[in-house]
N, C-alpha and C. Protein backbone atom coordinates (compact mmCIF):
# COMPACT_ATOMS: atom_id res chain seq x y z
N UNK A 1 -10.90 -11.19 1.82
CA UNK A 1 -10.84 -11.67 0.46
C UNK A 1 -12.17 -11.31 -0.22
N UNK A 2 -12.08 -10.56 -1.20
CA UNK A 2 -12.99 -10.14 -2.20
C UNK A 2 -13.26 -11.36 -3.10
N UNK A 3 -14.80 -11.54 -3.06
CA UNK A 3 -15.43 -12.67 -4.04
C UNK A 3 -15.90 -12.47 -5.27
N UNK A 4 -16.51 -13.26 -6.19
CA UNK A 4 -16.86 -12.67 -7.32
C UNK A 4 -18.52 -11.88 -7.20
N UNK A 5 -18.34 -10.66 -7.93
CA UNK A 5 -19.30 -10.18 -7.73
C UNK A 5 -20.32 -10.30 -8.40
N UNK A 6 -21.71 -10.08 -8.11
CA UNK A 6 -22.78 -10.17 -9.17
C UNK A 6 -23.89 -9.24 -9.24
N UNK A 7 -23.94 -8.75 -10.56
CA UNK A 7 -24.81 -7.13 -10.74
C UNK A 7 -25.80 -7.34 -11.07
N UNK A 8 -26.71 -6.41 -10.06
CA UNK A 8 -28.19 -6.90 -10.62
C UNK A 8 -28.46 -4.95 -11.40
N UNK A 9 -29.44 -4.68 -12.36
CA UNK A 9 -29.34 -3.65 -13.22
C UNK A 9 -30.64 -3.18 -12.29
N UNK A 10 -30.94 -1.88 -12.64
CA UNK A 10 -31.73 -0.96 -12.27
C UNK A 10 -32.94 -0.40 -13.03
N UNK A 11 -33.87 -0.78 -13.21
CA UNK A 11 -34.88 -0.86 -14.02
C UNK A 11 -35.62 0.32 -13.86
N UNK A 12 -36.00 1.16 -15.06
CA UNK A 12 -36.54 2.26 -15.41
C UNK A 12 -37.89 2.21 -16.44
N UNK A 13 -38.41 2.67 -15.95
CA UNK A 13 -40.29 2.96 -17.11
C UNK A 13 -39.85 3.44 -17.95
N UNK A 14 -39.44 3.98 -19.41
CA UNK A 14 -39.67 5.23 -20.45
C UNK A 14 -40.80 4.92 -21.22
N UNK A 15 -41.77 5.49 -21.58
CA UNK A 15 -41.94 5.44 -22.67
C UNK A 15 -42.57 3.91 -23.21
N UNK A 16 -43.57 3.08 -22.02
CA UNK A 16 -43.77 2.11 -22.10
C UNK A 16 -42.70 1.23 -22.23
N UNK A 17 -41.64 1.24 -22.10
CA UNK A 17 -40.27 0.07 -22.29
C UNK A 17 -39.57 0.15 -21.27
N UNK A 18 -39.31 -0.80 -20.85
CA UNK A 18 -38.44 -0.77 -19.39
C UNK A 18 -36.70 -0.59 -20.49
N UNK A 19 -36.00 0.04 -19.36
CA UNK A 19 -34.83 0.31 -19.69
C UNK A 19 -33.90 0.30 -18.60
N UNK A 20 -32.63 -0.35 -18.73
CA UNK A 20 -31.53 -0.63 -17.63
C UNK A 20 -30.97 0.45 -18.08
N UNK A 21 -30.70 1.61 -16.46
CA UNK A 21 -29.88 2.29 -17.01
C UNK A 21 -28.10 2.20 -16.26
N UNK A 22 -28.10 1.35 -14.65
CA UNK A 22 -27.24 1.45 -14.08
C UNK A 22 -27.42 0.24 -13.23
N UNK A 23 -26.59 0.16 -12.37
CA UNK A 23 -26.28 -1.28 -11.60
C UNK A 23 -25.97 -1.00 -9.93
N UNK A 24 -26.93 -2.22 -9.21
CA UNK A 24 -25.82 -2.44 -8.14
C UNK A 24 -25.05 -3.75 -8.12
N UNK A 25 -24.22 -3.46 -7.03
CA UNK A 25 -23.01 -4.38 -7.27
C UNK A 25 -22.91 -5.36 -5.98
N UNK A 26 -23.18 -6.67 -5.79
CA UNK A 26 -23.35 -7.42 -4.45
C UNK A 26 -22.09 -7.70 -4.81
N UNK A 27 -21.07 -7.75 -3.39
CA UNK A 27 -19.95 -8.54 -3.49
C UNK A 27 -19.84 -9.50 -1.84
N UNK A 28 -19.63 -10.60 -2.34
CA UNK A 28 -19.22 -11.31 -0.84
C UNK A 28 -17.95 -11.18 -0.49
N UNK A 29 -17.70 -10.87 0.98
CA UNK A 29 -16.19 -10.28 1.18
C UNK A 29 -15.94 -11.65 2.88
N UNK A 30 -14.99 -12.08 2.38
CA UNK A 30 -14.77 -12.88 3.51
C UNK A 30 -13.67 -12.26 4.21
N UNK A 31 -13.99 -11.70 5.72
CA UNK A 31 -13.15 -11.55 6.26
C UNK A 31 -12.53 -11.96 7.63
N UNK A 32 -11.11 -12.33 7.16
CA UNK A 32 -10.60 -13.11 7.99
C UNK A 32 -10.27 -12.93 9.65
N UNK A 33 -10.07 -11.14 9.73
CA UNK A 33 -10.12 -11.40 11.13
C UNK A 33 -10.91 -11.28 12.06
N UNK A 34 -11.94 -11.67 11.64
CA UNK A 34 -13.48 -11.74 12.40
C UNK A 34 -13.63 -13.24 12.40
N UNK A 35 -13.06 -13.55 10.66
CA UNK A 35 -13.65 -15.00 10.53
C UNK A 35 -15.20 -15.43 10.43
N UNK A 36 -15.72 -14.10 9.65
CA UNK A 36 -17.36 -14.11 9.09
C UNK A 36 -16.96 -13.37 7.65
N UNK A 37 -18.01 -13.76 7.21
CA UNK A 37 -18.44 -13.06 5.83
C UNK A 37 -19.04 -11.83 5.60
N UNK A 38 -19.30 -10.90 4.78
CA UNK A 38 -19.82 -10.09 4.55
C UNK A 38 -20.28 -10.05 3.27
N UNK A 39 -21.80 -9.66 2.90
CA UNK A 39 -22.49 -8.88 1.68
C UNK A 39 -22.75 -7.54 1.70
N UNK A 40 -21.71 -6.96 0.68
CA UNK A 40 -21.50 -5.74 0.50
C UNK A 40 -22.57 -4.93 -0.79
N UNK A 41 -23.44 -4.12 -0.58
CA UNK A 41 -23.98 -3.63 -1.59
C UNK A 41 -23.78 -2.34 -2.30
N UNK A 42 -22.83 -2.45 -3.60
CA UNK A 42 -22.09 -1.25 -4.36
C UNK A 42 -23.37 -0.48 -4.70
N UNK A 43 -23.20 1.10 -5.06
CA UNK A 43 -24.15 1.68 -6.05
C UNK A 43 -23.42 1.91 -7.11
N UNK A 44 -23.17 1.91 -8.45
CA UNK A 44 -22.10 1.84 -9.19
C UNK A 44 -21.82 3.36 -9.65
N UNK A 45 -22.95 4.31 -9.29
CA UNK A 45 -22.56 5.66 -9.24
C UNK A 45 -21.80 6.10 -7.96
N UNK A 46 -21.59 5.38 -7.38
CA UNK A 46 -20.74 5.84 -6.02
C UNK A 46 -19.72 4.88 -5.63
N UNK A 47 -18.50 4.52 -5.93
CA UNK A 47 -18.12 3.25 -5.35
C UNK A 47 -16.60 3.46 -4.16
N UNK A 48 -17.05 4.39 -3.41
CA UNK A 48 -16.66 5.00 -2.60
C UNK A 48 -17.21 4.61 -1.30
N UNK A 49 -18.13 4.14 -1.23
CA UNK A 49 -18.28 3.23 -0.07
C UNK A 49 -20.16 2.10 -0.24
N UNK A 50 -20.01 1.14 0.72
CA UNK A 50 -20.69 0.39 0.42
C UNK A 50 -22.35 1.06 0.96
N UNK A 51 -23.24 0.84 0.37
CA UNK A 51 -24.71 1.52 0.52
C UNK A 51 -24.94 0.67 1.62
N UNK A 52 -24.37 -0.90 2.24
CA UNK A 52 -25.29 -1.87 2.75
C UNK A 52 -24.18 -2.76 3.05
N UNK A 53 -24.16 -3.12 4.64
CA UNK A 53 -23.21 -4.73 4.69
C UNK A 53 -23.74 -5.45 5.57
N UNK A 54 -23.94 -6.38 5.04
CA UNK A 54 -25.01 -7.59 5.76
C UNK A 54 -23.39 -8.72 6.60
N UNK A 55 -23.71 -8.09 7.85
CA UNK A 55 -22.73 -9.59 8.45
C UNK A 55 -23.10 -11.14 8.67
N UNK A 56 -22.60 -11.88 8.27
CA UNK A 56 -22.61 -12.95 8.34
C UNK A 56 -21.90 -13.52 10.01
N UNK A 57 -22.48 -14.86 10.52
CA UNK A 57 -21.78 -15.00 11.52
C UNK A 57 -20.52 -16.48 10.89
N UNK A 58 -20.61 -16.55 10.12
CA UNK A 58 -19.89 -17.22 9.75
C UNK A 58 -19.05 -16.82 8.18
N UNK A 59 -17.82 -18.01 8.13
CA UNK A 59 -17.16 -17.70 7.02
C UNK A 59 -17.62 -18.39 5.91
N UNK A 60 -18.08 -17.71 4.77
CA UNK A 60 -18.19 -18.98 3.35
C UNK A 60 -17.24 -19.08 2.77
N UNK A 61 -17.13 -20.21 2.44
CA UNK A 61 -16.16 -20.87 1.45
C UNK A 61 -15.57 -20.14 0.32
N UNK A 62 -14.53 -19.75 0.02
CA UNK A 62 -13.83 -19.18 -1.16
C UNK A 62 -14.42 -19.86 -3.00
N UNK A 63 -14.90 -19.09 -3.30
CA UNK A 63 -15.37 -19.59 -4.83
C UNK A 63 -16.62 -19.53 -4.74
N UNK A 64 -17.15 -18.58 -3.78
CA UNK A 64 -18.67 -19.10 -3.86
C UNK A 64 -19.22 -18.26 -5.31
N UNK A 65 -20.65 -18.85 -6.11
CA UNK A 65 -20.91 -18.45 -7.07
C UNK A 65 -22.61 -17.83 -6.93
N UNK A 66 -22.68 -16.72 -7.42
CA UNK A 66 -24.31 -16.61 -7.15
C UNK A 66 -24.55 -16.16 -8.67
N UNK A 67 -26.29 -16.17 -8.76
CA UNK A 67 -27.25 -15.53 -9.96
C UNK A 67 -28.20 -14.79 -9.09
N UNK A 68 -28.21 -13.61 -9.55
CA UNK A 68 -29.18 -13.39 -8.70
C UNK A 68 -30.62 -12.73 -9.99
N UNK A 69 -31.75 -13.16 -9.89
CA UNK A 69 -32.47 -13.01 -10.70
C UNK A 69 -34.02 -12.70 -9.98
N UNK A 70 -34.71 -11.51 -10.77
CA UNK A 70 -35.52 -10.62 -10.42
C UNK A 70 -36.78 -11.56 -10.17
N UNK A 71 -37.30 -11.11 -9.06
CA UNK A 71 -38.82 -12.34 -8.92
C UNK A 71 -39.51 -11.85 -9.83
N UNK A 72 -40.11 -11.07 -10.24
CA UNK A 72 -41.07 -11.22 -11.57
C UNK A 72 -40.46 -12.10 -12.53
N UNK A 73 -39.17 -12.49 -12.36
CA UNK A 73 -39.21 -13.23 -14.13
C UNK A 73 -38.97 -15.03 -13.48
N UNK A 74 -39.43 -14.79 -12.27
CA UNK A 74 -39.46 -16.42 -11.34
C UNK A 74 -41.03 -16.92 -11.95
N UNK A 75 -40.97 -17.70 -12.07
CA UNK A 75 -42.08 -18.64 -12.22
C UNK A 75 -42.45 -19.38 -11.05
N UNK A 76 -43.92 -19.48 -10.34
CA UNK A 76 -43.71 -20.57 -9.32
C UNK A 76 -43.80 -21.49 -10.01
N UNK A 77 -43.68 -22.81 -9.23
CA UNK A 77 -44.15 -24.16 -9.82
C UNK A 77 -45.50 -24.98 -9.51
């Protein structure tokens, strides 16, 4: 079962201005006949197979939700 996915963009210098020009694509894929999870990492110029799959030893829960957001724009506390 394919989860919802979440794109983080690809950041480029021009010209003193950063510019997004393309994406990768994390998707969590739960699969059942292992009965673990997987994080799949798309390149969105290629989506013909996955660049990266991180196994999980376990299954997550259906609906899971992520943000995924760049540490430079993290603040510590």
């Amino acid at each position: 079962m394919v989860q919802e996915p979440a794109f983080q963009g690809r950041v480029f210098e021009e010209k003193e201005k950063k510019v997004e020009r393309d994406r990768f694509l994390l998707v969590l894929v739960n699969n059942y006949e292992s009965m673990g999870s997987e994080l799949h990492l798309v390149d969105t110029r290629d989506f013909t197979r996955a660049r990266a799959v991180i196994f999980l030893p376990v299954p997550l829960r259906p609906g899971l939700h992520a943000n995924w957001v760049d540490a430079q724009e993290v603040k510590p506390s």
